[in-house]
C-alpha atoms as a PDB file:
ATOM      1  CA  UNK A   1      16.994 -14.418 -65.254  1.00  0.00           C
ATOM      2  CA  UNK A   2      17.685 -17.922 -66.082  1.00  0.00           C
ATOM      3  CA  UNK A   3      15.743 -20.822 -64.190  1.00  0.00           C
ATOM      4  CA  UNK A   4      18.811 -21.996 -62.507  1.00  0.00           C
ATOM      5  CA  UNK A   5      19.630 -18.767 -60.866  1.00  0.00           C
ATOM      6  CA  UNK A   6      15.993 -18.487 -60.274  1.00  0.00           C
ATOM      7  CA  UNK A   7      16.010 -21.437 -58.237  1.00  0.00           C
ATOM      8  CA  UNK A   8      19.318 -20.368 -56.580  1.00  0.00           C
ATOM      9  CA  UNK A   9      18.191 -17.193 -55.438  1.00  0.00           C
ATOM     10  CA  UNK A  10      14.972 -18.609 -54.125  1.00  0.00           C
ATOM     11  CA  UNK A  11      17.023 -21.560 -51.721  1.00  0.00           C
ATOM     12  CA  UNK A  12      18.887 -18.273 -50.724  1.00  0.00           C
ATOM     13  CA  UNK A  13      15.867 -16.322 -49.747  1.00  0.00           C
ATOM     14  CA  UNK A  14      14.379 -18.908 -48.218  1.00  0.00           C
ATOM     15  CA  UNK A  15      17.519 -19.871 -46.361  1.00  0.00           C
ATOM     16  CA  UNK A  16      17.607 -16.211 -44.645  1.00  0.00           C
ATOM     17  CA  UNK A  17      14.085 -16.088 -43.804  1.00  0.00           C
ATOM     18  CA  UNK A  18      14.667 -19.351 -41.661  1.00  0.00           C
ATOM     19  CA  UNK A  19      17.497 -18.087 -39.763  1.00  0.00           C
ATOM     20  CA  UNK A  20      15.812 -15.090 -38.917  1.00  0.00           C
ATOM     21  CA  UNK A  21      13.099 -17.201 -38.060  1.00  0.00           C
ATOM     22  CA  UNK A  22      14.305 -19.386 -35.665  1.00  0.00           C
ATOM     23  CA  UNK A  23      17.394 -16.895 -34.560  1.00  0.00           C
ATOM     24  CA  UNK A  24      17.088 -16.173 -30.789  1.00  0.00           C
ATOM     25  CA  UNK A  25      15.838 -13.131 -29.082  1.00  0.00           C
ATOM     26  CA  UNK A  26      18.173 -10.571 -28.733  1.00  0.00           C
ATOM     27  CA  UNK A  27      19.272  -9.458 -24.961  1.00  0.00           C
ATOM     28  CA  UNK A  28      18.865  -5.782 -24.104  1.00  0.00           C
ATOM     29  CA  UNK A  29      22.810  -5.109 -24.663  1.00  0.00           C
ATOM     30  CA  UNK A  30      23.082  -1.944 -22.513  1.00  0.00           C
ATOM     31  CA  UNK A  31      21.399  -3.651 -19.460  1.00  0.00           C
ATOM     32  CA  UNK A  32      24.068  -5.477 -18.111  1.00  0.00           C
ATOM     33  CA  UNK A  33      26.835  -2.839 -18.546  1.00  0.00           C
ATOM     34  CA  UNK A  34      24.656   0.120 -17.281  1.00  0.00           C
ATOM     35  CA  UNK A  35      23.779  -1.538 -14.461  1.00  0.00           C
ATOM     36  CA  UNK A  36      27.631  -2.521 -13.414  1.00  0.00           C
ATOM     37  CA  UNK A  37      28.777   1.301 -14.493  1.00  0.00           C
ATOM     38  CA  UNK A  38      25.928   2.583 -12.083  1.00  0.00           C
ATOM     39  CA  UNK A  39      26.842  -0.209  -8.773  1.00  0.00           C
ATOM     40  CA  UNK A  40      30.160  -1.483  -9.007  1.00  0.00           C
ATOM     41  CA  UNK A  41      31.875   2.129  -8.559  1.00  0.00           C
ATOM     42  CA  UNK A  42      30.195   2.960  -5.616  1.00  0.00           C
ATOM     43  CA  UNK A  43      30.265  -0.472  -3.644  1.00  0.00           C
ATOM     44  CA  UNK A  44      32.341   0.659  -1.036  1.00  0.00           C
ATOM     45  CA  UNK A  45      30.767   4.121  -0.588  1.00  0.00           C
ATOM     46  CA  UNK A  46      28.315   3.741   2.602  1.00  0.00           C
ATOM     47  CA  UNK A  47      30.098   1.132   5.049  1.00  0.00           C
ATOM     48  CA  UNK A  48      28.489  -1.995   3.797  1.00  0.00           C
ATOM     49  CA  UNK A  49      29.399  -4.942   5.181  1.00  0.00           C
ATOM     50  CA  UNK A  50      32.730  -6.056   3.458  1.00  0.00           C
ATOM     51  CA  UNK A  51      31.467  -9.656   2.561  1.00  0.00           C
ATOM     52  CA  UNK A  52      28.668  -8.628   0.641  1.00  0.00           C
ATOM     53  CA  UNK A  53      31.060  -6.371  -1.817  1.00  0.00           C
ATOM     54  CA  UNK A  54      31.314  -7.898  -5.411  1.00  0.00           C
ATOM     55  CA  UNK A  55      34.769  -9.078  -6.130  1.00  0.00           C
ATOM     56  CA  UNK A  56      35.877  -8.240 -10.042  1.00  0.00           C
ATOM     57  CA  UNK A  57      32.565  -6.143  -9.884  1.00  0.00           C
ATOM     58  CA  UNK A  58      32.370  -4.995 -13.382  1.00  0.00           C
ATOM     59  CA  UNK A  59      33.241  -8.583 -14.974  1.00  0.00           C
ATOM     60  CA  UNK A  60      31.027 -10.257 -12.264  1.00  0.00           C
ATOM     61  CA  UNK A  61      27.798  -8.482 -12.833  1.00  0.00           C
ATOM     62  CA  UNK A  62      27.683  -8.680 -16.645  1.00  0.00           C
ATOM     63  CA  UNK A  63      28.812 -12.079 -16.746  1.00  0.00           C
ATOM     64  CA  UNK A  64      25.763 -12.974 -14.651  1.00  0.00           C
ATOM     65  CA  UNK A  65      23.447 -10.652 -15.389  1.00  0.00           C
ATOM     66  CA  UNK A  66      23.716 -11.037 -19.189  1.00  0.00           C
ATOM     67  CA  UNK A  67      23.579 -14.942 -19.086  1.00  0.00           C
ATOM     68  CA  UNK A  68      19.956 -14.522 -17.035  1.00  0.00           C
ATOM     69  CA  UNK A  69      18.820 -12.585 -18.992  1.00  0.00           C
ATOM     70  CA  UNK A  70      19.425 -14.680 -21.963  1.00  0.00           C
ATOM     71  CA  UNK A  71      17.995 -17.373 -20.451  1.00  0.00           C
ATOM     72  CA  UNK A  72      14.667 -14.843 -19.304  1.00  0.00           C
ATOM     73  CA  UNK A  73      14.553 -14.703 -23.245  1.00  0.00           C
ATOM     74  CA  UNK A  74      14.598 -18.417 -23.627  1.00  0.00           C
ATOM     75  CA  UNK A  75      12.007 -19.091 -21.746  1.00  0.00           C
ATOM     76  CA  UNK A  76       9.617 -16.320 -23.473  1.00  0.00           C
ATOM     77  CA  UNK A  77       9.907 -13.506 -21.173  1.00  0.00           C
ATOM     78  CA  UNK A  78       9.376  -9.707 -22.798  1.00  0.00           C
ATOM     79  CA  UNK A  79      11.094  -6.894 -21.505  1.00  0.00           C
ATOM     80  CA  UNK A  80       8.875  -3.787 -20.144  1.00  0.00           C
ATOM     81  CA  UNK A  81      10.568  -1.040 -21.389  1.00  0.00           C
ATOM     82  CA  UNK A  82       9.198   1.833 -18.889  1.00  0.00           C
ATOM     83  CA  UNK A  83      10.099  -0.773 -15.978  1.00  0.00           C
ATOM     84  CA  UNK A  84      13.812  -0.892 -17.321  1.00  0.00           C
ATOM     85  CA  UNK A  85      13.894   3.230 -17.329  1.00  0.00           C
ATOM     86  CA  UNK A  86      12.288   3.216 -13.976  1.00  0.00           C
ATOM     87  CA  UNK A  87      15.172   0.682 -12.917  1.00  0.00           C
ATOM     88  CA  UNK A  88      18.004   2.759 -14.274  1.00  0.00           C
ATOM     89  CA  UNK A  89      16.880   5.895 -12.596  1.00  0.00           C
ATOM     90  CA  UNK A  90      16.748   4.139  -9.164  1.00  0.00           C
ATOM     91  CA  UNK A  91      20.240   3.463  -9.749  1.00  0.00           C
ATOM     92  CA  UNK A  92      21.200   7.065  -9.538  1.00  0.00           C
ATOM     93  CA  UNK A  93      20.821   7.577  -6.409  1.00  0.00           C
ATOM     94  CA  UNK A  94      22.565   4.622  -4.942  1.00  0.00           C
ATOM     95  CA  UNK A  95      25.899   6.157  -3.670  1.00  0.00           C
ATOM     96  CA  UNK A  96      23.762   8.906  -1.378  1.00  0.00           C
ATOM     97  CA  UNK A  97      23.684   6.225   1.364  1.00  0.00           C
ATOM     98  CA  UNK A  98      20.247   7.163   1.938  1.00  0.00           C
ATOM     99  CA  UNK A  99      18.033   4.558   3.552  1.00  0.00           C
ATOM    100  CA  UNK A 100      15.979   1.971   1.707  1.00  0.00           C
ATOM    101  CA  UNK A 101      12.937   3.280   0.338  1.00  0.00           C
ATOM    102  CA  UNK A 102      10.071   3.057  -1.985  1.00  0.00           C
ATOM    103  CA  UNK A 103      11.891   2.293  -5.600  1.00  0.00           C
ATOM    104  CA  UNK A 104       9.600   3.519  -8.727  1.00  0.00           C
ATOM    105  CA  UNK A 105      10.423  -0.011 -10.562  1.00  0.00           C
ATOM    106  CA  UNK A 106       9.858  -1.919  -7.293  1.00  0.00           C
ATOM    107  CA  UNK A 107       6.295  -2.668  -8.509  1.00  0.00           C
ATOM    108  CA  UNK A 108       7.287  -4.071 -11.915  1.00  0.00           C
ATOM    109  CA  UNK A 109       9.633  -6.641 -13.366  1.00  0.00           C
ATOM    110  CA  UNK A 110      12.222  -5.396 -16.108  1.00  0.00           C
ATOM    111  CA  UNK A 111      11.451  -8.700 -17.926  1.00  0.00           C
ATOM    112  CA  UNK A 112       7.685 -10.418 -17.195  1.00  0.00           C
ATOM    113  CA  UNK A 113       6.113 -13.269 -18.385  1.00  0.00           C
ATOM    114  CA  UNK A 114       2.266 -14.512 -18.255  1.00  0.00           C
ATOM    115  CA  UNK A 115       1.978 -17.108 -15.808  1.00  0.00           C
ATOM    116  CA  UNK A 116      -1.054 -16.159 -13.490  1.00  0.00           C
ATOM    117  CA  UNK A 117      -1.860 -16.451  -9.953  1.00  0.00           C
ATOM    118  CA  UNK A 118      -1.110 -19.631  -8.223  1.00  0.00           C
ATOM    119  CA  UNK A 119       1.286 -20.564 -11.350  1.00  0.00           C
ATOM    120  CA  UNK A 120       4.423 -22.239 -10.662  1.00  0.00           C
ATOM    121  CA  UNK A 121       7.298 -19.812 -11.504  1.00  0.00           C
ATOM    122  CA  UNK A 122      11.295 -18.956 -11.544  1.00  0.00           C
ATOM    123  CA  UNK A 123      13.199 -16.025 -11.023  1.00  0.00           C
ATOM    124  CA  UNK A 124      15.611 -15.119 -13.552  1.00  0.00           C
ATOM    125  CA  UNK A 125      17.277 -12.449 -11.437  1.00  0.00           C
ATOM    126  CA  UNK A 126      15.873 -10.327  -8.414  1.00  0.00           C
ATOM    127  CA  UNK A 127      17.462  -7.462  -9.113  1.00  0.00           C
ATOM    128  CA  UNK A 128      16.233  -6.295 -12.007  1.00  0.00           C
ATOM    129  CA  UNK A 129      13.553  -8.630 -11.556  1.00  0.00           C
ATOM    130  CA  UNK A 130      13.149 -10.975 -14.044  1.00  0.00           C
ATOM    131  CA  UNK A 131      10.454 -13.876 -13.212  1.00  0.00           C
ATOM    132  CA  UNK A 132       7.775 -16.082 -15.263  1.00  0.00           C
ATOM    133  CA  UNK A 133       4.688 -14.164 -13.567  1.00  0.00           C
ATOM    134  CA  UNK A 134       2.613 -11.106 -15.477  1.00  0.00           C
ATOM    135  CA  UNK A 135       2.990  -7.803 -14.604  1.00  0.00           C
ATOM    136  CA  UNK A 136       1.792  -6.816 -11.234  1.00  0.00           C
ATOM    137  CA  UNK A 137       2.652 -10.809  -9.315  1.00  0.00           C
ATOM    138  CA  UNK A 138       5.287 -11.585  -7.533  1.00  0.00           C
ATOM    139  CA  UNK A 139       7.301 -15.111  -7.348  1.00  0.00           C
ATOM    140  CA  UNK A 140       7.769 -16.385  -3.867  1.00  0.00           C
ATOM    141  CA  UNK A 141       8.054 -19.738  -2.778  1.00  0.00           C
ATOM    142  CA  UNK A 142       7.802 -20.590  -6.482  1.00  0.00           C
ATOM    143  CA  UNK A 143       4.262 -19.787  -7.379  1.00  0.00           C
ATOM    144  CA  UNK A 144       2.904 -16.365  -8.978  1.00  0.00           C
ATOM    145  CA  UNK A 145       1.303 -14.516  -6.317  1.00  0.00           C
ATOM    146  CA  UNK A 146      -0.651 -11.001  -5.643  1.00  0.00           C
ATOM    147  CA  UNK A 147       0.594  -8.655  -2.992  1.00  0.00           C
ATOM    148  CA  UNK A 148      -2.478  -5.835  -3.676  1.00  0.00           C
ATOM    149  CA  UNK A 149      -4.816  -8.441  -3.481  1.00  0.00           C
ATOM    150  CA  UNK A 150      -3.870 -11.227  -1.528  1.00  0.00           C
ATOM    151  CA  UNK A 151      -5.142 -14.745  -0.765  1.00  0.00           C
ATOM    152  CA  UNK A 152      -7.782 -15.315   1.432  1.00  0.00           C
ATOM    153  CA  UNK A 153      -6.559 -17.514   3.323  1.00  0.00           C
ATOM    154  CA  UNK A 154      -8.948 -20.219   5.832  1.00  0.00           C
ATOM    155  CA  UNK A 155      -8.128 -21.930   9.511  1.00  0.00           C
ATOM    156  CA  UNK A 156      -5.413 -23.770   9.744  1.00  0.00           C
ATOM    157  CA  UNK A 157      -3.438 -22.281   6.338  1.00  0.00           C
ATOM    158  CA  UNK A 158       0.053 -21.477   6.246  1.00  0.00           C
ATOM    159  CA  UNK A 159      -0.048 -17.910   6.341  1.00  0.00           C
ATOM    160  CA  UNK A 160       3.815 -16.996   7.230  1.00  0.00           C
ATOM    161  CA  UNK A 161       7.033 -18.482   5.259  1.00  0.00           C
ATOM    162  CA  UNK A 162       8.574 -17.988   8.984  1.00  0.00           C
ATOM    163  CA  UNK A 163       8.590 -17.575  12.363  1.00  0.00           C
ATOM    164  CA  UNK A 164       8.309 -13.945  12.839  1.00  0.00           C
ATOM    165  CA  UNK A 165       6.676 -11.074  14.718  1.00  0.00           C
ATOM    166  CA  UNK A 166       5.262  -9.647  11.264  1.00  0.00           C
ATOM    167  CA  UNK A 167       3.598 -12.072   9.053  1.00  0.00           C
ATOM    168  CA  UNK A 168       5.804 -12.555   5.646  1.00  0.00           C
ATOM    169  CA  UNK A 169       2.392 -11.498   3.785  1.00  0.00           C
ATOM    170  CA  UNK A 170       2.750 -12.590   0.668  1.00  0.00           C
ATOM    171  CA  UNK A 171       0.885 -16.321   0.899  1.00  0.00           C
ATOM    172  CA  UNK A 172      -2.151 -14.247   1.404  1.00  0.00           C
ATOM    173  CA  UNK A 173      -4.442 -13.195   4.566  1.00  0.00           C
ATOM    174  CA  UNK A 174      -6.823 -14.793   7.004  1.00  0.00           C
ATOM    175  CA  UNK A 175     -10.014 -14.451   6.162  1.00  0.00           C
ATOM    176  CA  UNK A 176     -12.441 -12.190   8.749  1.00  0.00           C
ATOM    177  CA  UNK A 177     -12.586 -13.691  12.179  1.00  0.00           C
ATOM    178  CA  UNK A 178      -9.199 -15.242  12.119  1.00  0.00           C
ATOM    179  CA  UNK A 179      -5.678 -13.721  12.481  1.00  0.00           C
ATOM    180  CA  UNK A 180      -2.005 -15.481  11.292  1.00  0.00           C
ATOM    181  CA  UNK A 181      -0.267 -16.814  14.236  1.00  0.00           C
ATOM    182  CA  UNK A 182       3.184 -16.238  12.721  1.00  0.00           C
ATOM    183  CA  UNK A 183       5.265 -16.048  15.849  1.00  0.00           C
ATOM    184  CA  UNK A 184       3.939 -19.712  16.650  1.00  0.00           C
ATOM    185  CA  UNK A 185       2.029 -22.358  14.238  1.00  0.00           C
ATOM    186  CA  UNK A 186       2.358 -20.223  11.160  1.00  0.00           C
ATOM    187  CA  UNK A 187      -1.097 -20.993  10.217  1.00  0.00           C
ATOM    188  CA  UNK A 188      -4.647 -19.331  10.837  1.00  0.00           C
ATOM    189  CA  UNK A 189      -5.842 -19.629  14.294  1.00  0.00           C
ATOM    190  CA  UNK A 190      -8.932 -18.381  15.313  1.00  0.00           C
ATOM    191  CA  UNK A 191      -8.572 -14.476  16.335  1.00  0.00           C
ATOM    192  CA  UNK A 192     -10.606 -14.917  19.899  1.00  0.00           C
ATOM    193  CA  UNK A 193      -9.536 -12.357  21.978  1.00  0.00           C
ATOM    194  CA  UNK A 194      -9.451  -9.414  19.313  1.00  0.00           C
ATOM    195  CA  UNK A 195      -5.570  -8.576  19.463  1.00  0.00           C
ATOM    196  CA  UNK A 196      -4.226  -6.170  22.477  1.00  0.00           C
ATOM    197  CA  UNK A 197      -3.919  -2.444  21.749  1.00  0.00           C
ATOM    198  CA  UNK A 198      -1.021  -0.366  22.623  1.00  0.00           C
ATOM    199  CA  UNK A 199      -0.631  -0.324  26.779  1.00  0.00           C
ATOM    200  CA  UNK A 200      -2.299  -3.935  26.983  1.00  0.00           C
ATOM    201  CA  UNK A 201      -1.464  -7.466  28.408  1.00  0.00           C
ATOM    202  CA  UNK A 202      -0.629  -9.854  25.876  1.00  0.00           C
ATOM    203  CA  UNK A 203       0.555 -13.361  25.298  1.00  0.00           C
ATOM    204  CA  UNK A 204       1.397 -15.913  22.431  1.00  0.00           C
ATOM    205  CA  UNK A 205      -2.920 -16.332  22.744  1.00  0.00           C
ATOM    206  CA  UNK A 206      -3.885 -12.714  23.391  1.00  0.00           C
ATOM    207  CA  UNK A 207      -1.234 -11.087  20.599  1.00  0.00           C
ATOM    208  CA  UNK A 208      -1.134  -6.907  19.962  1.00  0.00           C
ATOM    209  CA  UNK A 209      -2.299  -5.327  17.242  1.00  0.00           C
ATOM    210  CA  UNK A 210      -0.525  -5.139  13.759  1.00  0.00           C
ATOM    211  CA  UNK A 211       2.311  -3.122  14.358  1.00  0.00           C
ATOM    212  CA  UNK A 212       2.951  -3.683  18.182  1.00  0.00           C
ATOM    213  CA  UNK A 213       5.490  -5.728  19.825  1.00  0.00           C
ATOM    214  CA  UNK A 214       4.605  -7.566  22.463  1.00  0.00           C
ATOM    215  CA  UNK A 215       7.363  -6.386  25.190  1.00  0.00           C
ATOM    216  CA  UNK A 216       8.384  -9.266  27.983  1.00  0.00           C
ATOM    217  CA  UNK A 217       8.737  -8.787  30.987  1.00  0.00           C
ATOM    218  CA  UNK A 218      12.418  -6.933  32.320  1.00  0.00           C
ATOM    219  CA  UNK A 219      14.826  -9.605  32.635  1.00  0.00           C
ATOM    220  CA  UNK A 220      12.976 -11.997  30.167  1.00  0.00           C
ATOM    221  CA  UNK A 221      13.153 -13.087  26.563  1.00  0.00           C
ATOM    222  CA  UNK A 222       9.886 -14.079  25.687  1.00  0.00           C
ATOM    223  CA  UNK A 223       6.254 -14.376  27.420  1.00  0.00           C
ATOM    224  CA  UNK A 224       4.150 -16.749  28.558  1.00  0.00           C
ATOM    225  CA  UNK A 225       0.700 -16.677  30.403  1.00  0.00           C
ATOM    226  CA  UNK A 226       2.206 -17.055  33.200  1.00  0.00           C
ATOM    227  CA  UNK A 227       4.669 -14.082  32.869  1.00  0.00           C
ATOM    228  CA  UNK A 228       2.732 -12.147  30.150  1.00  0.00           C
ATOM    229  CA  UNK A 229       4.499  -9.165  28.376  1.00  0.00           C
ATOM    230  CA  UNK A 230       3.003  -5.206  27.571  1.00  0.00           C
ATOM    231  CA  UNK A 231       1.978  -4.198  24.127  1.00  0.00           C
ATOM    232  CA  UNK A 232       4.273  -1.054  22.684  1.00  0.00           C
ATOM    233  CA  UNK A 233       5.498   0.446  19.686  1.00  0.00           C
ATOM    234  CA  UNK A 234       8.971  -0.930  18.304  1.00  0.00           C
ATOM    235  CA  UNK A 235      11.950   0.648  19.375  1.00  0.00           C
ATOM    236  CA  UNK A 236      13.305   3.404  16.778  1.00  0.00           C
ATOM    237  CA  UNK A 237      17.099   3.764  15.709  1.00  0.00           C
ATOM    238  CA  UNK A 238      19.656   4.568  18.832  1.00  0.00           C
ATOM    239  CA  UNK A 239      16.538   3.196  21.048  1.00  0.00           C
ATOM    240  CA  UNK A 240      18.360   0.932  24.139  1.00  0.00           C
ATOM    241  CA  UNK A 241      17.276  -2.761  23.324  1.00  0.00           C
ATOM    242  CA  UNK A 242      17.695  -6.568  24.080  1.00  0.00           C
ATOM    243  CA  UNK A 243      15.622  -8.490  22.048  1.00  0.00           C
ATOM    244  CA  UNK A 244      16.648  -8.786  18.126  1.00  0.00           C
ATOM    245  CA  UNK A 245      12.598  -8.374  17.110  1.00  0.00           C
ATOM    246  CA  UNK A 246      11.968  -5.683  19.316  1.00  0.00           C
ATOM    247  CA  UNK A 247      13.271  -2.318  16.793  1.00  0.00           C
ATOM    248  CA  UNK A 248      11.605  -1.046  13.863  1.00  0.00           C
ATOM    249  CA  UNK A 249      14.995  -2.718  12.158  1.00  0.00           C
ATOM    250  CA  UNK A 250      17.150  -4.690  13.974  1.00  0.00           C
ATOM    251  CA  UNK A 251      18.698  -4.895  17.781  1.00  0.00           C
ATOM    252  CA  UNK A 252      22.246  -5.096  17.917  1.00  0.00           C
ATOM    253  CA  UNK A 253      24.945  -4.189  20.579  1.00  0.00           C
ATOM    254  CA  UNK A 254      22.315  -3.123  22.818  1.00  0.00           C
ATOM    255  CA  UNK A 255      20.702  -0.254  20.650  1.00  0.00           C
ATOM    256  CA  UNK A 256      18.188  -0.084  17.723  1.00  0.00           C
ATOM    257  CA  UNK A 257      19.804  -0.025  14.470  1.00  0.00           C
ATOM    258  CA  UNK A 258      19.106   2.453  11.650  1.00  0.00           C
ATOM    259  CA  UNK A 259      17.787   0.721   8.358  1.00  0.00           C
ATOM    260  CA  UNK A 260      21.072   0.208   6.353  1.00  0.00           C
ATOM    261  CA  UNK A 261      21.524   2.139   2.994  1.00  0.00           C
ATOM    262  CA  UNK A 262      19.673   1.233  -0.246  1.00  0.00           C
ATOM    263  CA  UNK A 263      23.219   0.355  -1.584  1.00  0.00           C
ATOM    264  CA  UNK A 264      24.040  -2.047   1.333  1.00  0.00           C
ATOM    265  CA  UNK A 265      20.214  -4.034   0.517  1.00  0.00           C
ATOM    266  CA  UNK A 266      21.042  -4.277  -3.248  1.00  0.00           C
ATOM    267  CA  UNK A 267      24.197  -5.359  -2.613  1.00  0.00           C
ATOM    268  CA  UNK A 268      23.123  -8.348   0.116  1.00  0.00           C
ATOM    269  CA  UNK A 269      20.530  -8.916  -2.625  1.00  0.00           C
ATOM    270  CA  UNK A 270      23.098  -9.702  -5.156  1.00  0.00           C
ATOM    271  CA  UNK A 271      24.635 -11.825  -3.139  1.00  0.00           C
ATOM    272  CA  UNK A 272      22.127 -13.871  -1.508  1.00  0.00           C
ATOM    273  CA  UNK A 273      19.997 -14.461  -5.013  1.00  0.00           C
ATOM    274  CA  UNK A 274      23.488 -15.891  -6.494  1.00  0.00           C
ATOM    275  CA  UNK A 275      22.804 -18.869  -4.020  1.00  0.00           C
ATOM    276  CA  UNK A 276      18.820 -18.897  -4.416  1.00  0.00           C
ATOM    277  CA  UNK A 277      19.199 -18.797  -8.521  1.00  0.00           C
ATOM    278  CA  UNK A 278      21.318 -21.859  -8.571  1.00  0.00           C
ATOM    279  CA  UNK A 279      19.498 -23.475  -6.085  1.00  0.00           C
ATOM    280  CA  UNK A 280      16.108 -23.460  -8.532  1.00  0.00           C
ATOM    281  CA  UNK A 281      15.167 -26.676 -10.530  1.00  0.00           C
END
């Protein structure tokens, strides 16, 4: 071989080996379609409500989903391949209306990254998940944080993302001696009396137990000390109720709701993380 065509072949080589280099991650393909085969087909099966059904389904949801996760790979995230198989076998079962349950990928993320604990962090998509944190953190409020073991969490600390009965849990727990006042400051208060057992008298200072609702009085929306309510259990689906908080779901034209299909939750998912994903710096 002559030096020229030595030289030529080298520049070539070389040439290759940086595009493969510097070429960008490839997405997982099949993701996007498989996904939109397994939803969009069955949208309308279980009564959903009509404004949370994809229009152009199939188009819609690999348009989106492939450009996230494209830009997952951009930013360095690796896909977990037994997370992704988990995912895809949840979606079989989404047209048997059943109620939302326990999904076997709901404790991983289809594409993960390594930001730790306390890390700032972005969601890619929600559903798959796709989010900057490792492998067993979530992203909420746009830090990494650890649901098994959560923060403990001092007086005064935000403790709930809202005002709710139930403590949104995932900004940690207060620490022995204190409980989260979630219904009221949304911090840490000092947990003096110990909370009211089923049967009991309770207020917004003497709350139930984890898992009780604190019932007002007939004819009134809320307590007060001077009009305290009765701790009980919530009130199970067809239950007669008033109060929004007071069933296991959700209150609505005077009787406890069931929980809504799996379907229906993916699909208000979709819709609502459309809004949240743009909304992220």
């Amino acid at each position: 071989m002559s030096p020229t065509i030595a030289r030529s072949a080298l520049l070539l080589l070389s040439s290759f080996t940086i595009l493969a280099c510097t070429r960008a991650p490839t997405t997982h393909s099949e993701l996007a379609r498989q996904f939109a085969e397994r939803l969009c087909p069955v949208q309308d099966s279980c009564d959903c409500d009509p404004a949370v059904l994809i229009p152009d389904c199939e188009q819609e949801v690999i348009g989106e989903l492939t450009t996230n996760e494209r830009r997952a790979l951009d930013a360095g995230l690796m896909l977990d391949e037994a997370c992704l198989e988990a995912f895809l076998f949840d979606l079989e079962t989404l047209d048997s209306c059943e109620p939302n349950k326990l999904w076997s990928s709901a404790d991983c993320s289809v594409y993960y990254g390594t930001a730790e604990i306390g890390d700032p962090c972005r969601f890619y998509e929600f559903y798959p998940s796709m989010n900057d944190c490792r492998q067993g953190l979530v992203c909420r409020l746009g830090a990494c944080r650890d649901l098994e073991n959560p923060l403990p969490l001092e007086l005064g600390e935000l403790c709930s993302a809202s005002q709710s009965v139930v403590p949104t849990g995932f900004l940690g727990e207060c620490i022995s001696g204190l409980r989260c006042d979630s219904y009221g400051t949304q911090t840490c208060v000092v947990d003096d009396p110990p909370p009211v057992s089923l049967g009991g008298e309770c207020t917004f200072t003497r709350p139930c137990e984890l898992g009780l609702l604190c019932r007002p009085p007939d004819g009134a929306m809320s307590v007060s000390e001077d009009a305290p309510g009765t701790c009980t259990d919530f009130g199970s689906a067809g239950d007669p109720c008033t109060l929004v908080h007071e069933c296991d779901w959700i209150c609505k034209d005077g009787r406890c709701q069931p929980r809504p299909p799996a379907l229906c939750g993916i699909l208000e998912g979709w819709v609502s993380a459309r809004e949240i994903i743009a909304q992220q710096p």
